[in-house]
PDB file of N, CA and C in Angstrom:
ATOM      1  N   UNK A   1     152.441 161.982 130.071  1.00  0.00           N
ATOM      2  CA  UNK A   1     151.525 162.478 129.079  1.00  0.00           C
ATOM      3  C   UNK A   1     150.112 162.420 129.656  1.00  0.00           C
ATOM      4  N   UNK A   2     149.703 163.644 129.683  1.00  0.00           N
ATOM      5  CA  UNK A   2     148.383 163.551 130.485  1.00  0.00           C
ATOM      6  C   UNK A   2     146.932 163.133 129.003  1.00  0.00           C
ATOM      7  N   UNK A   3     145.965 162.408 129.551  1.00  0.00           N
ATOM      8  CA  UNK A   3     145.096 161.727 129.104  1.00  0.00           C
ATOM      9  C   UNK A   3     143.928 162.575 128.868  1.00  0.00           C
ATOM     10  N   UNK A   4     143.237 162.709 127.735  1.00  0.00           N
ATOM     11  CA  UNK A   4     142.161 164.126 127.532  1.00  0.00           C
ATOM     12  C   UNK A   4     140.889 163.153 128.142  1.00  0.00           C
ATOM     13  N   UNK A   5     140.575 163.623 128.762  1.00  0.00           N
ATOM     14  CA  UNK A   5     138.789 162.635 129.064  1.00  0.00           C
ATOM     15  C   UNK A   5     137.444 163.404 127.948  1.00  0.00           C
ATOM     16  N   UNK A   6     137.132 162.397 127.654  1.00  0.00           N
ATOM     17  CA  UNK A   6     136.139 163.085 126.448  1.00  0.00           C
ATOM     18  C   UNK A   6     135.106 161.891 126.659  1.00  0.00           C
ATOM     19  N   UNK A   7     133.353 162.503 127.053  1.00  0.00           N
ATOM     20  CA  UNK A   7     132.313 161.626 127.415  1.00  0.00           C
ATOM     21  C   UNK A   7     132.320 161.167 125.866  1.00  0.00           C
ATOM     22  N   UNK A   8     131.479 160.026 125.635  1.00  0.00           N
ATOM     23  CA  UNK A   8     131.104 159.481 124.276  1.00  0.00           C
ATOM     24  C   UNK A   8     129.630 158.963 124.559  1.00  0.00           C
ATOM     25  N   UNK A   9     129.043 159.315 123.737  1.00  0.00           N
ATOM     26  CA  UNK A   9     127.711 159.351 123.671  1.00  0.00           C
ATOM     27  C   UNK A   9     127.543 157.657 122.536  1.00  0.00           C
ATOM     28  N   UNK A  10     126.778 156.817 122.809  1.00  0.00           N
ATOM     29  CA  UNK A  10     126.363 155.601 122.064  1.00  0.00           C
ATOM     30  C   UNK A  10     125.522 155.991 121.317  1.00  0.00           C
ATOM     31  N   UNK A  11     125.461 155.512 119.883  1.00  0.00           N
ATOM     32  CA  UNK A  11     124.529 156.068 118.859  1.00  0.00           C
ATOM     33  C   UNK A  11     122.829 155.949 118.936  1.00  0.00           C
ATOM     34  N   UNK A  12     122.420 154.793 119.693  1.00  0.00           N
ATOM     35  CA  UNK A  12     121.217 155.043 120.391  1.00  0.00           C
ATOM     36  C   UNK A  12     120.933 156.033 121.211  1.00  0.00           C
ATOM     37  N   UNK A  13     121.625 156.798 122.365  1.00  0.00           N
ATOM     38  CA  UNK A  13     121.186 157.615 122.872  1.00  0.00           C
ATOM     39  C   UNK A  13     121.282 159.042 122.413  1.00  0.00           C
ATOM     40  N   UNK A  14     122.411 159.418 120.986  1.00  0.00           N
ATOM     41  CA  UNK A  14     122.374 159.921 120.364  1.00  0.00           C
ATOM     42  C   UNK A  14     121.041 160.532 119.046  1.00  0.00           C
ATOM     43  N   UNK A  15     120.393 159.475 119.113  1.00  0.00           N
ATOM     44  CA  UNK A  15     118.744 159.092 118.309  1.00  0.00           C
ATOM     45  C   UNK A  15     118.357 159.837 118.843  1.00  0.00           C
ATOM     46  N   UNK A  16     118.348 159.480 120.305  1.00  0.00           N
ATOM     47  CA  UNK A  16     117.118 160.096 121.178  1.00  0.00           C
ATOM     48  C   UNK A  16     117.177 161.297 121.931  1.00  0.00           C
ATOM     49  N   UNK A  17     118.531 161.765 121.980  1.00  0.00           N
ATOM     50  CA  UNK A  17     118.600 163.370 121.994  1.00  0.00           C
ATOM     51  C   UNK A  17     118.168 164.169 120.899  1.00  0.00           C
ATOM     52  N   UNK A  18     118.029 163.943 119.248  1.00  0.00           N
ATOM     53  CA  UNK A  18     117.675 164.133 118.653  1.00  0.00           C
ATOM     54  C   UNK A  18     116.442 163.702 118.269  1.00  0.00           C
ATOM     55  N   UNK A  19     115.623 163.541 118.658  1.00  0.00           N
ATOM     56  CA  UNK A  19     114.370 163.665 119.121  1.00  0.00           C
ATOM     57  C   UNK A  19     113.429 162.162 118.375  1.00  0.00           C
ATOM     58  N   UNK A  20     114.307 161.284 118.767  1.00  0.00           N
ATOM     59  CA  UNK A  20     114.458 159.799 118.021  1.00  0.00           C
ATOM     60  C   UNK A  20     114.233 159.851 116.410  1.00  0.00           C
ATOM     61  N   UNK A  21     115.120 160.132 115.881  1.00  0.00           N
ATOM     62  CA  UNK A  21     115.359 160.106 114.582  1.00  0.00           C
ATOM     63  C   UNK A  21     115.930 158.569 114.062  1.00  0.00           C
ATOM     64  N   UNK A  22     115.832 158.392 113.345  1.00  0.00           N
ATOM     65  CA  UNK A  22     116.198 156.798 112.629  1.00  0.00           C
ATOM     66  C   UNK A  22     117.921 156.593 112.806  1.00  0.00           C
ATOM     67  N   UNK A  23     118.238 155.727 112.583  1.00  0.00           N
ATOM     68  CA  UNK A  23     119.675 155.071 112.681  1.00  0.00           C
ATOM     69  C   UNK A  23     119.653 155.496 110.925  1.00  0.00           C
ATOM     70  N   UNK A  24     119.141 155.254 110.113  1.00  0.00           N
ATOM     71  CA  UNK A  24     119.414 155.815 108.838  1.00  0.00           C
ATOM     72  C   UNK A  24     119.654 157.259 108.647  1.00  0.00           C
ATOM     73  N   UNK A  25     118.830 157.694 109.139  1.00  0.00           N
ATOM     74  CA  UNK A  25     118.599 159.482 109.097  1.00  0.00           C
ATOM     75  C   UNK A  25     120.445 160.029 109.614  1.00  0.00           C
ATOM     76  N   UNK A  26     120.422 158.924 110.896  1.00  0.00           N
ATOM     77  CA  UNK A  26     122.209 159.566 111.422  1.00  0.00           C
ATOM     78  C   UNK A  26     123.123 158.991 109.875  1.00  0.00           C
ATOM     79  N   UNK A  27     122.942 157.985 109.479  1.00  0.00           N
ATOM     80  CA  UNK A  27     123.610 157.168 108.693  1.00  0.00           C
ATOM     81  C   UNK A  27     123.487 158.712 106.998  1.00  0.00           C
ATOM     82  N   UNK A  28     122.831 158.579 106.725  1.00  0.00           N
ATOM     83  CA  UNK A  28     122.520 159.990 105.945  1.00  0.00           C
ATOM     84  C   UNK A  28     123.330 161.279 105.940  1.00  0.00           C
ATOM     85  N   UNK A  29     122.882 161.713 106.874  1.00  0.00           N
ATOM     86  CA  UNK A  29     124.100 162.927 107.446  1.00  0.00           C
ATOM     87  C   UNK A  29     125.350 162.733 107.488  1.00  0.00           C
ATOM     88  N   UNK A  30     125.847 161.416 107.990  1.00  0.00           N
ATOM     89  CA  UNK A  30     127.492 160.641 108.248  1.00  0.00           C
ATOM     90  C   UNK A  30     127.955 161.095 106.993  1.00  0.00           C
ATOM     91  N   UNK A  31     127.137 160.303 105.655  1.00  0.00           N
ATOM     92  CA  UNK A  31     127.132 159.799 104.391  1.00  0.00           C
ATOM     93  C   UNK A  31     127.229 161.387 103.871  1.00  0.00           C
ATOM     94  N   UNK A  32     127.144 162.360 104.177  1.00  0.00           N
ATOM     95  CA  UNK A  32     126.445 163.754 103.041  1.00  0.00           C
ATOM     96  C   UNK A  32     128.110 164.678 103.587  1.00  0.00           C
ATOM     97  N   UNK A  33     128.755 164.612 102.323  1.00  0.00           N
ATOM     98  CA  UNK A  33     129.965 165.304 102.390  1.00  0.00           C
ATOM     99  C   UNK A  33     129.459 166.700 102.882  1.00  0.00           C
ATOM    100  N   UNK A  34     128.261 167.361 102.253  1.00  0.00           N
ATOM    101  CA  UNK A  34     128.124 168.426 102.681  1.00  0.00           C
ATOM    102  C   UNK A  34     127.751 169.268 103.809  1.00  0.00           C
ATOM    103  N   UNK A  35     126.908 168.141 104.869  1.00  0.00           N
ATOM    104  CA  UNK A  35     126.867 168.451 105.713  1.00  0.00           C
ATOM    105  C   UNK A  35     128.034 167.969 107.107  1.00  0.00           C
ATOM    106  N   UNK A  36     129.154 167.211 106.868  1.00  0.00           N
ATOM    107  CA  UNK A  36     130.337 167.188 107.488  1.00  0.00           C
ATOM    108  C   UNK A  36     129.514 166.790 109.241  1.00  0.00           C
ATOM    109  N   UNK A  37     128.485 165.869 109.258  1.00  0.00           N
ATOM    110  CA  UNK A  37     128.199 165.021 109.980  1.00  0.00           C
ATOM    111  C   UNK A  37     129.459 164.258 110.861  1.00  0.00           C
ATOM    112  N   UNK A  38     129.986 164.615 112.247  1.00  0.00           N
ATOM    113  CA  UNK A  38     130.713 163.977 112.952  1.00  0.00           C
ATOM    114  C   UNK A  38     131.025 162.477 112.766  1.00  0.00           C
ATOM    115  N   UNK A  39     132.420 161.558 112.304  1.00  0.00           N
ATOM    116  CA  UNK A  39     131.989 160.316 111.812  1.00  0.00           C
ATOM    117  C   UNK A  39     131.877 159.696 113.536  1.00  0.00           C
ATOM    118  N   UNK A  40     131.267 158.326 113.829  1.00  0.00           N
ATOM    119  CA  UNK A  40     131.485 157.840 114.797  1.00  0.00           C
ATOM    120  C   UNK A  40     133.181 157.039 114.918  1.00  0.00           C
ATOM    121  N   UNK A  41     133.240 156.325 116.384  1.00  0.00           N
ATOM    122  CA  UNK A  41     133.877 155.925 116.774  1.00  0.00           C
ATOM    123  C   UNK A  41     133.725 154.533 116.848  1.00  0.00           C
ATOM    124  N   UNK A  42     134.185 153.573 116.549  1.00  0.00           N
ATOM    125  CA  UNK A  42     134.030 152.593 116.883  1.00  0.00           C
ATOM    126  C   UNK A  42     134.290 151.844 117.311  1.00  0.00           C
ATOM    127  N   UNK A  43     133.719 150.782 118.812  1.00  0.00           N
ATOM    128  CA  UNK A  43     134.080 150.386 119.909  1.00  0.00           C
ATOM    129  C   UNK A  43     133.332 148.677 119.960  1.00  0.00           C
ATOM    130  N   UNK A  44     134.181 148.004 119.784  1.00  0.00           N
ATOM    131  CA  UNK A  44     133.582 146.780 119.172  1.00  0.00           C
ATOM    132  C   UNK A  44     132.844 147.028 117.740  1.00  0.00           C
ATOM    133  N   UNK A  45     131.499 146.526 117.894  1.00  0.00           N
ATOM    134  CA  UNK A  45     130.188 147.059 116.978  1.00  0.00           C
ATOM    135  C   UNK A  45     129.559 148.361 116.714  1.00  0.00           C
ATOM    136  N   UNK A  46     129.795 148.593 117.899  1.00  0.00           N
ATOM    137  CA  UNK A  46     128.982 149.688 118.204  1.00  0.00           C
ATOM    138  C   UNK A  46     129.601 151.310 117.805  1.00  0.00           C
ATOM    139  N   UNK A  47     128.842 151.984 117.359  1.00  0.00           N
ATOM    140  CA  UNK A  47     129.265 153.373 117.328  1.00  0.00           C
ATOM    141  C   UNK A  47     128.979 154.506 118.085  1.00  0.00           C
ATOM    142  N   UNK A  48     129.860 154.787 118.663  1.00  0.00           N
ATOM    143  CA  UNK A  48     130.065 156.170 119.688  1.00  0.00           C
ATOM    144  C   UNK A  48     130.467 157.261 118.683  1.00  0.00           C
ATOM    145  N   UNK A  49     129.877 158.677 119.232  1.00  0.00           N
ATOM    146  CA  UNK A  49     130.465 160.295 119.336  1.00  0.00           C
ATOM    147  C   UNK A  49     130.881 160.295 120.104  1.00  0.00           C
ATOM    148  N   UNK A  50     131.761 161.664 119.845  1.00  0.00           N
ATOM    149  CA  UNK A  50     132.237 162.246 121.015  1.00  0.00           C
ATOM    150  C   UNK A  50     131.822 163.449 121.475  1.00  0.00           C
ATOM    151  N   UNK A  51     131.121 164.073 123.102  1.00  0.00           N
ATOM    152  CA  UNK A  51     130.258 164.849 123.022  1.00  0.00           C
ATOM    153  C   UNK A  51     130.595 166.230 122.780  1.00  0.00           C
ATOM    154  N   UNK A  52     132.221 166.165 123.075  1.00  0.00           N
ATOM    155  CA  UNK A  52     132.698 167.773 122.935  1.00  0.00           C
ATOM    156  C   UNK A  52     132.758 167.870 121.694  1.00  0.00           C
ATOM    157  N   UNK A  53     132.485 167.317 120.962  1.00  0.00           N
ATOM    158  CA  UNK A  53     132.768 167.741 119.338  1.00  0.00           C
ATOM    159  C   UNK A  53     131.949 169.189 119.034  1.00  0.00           C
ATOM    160  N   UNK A  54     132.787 169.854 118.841  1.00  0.00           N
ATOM    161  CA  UNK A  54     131.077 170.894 118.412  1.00  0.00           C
ATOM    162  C   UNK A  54     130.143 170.770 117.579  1.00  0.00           C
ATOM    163  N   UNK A  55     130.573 170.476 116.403  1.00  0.00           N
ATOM    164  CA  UNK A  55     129.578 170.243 114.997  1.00  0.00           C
ATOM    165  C   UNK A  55     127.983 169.356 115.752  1.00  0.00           C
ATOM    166  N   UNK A  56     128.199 168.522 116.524  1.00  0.00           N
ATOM    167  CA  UNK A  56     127.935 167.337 117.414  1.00  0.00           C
ATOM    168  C   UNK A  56     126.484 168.358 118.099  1.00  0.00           C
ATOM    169  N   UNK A  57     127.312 169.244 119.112  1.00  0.00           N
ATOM    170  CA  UNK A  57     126.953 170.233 120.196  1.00  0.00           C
ATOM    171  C   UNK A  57     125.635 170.784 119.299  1.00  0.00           C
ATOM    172  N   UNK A  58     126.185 171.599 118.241  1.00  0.00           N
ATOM    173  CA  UNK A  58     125.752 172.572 117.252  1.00  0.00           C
ATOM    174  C   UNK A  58     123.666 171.602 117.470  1.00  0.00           C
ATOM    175  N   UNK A  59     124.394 170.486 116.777  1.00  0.00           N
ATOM    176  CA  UNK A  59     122.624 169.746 116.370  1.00  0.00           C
ATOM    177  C   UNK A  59     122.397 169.203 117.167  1.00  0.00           C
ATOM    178  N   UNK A  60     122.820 168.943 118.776  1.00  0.00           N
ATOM    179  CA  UNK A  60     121.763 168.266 119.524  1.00  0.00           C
ATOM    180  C   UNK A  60     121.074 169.483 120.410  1.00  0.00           C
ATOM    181  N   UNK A  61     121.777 171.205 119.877  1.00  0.00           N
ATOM    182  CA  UNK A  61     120.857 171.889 120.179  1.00  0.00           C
ATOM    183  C   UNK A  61     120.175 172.323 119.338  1.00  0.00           C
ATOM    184  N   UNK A  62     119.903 172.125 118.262  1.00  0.00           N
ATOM    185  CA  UNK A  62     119.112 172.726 117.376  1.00  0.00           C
ATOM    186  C   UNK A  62     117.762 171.991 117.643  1.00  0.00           C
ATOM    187  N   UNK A  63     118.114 170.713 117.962  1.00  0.00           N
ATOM    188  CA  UNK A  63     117.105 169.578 118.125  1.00  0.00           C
ATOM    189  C   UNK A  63     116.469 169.846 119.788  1.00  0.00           C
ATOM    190  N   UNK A  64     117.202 169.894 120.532  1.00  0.00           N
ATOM    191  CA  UNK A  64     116.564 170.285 121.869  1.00  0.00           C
ATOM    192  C   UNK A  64     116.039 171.461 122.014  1.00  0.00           C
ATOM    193  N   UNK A  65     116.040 172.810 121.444  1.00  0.00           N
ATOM    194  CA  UNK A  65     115.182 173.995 121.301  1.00  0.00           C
ATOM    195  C   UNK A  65     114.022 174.180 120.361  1.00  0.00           C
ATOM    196  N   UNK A  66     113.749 172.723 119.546  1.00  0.00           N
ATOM    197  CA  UNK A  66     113.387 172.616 118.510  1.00  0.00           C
ATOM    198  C   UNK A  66     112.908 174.004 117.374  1.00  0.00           C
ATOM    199  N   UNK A  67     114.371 174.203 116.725  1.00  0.00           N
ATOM    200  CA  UNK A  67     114.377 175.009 116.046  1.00  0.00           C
ATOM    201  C   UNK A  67     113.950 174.178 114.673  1.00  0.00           C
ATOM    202  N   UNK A  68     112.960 174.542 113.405  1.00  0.00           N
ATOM    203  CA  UNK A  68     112.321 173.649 112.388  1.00  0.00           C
ATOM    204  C   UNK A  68     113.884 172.890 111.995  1.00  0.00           C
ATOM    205  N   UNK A  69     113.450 171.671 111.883  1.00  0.00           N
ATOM    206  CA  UNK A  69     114.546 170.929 111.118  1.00  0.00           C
ATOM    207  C   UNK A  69     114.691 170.767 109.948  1.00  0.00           C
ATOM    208  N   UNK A  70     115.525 172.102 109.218  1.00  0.00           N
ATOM    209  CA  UNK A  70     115.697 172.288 107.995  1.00  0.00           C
ATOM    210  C   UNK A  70     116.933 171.753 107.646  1.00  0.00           C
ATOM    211  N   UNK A  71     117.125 170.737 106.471  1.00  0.00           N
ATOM    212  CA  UNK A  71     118.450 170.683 106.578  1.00  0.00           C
ATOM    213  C   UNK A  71     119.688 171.894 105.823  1.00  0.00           C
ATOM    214  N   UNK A  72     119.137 172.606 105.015  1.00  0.00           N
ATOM    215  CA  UNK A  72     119.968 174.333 104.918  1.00  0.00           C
ATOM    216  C   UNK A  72     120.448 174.518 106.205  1.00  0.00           C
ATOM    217  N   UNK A  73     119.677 175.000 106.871  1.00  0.00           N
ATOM    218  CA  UNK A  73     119.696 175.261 108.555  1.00  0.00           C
ATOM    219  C   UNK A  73     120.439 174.812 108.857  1.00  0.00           C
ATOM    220  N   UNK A  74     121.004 173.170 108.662  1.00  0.00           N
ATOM    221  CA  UNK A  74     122.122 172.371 109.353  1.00  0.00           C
ATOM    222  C   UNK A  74     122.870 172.631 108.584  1.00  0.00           C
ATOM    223  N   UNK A  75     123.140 173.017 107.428  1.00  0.00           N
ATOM    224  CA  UNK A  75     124.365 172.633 106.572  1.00  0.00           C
ATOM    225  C   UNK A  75     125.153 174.048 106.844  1.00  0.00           C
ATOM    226  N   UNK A  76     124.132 175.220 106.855  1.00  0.00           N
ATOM    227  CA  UNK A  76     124.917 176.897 107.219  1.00  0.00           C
ATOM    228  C   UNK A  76     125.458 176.573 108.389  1.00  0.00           C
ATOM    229  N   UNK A  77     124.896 176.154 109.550  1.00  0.00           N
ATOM    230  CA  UNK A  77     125.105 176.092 110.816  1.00  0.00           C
ATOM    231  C   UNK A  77     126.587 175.326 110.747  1.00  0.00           C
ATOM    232  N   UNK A  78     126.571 174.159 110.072  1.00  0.00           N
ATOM    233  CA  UNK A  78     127.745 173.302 110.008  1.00  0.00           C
ATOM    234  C   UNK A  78     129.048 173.709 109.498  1.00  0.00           C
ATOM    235  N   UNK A  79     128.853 174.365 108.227  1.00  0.00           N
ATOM    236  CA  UNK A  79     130.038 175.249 107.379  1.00  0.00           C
ATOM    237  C   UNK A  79     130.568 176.143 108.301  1.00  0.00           C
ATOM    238  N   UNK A  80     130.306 176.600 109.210  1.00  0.00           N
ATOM    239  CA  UNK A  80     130.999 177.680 109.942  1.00  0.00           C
ATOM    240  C   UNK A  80     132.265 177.470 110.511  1.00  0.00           C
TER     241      UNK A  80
END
């Protein structure tokens, strides 16, 4: 059975691709059925993504092209 390799991103460096946003702000989104926020992983304490996720992909480019951070914007973008 072959093994999928999938990078995981730590929720701190996850902040800061998103252009250091709060540990609440991620905690928010997790929390908002409607915007279907990737849940983390958890590895001991700590919470990991996973980077191929798309939903994931979707907002750490919205955030790196800095397109206005609307959250509509995220939620259309997300429903798709």
């Amino acid at each position: 059975m072959a093994i999928k390799e999938e990078k995981l991103i730590m929720s701190a460096e996850l902040r800061a691709r998103l252009g250091g946003v709060s540990a609440m702000t991620t905690h928010r989104w997790q929390n908002d059925a409607e915007l279907n926020f990737p849940e983390p992983i958890k590895i001991r304490e700590r919470n990991a993504r996973i980077v191929a996720n798309k939903r994931l992909q979707i907002i750490m480019l919205i955030f790196f092209l800095n397109i206005p951070k609307t959250y509509n914007l995220l939620v259309l973008l997300l429903s798709q």
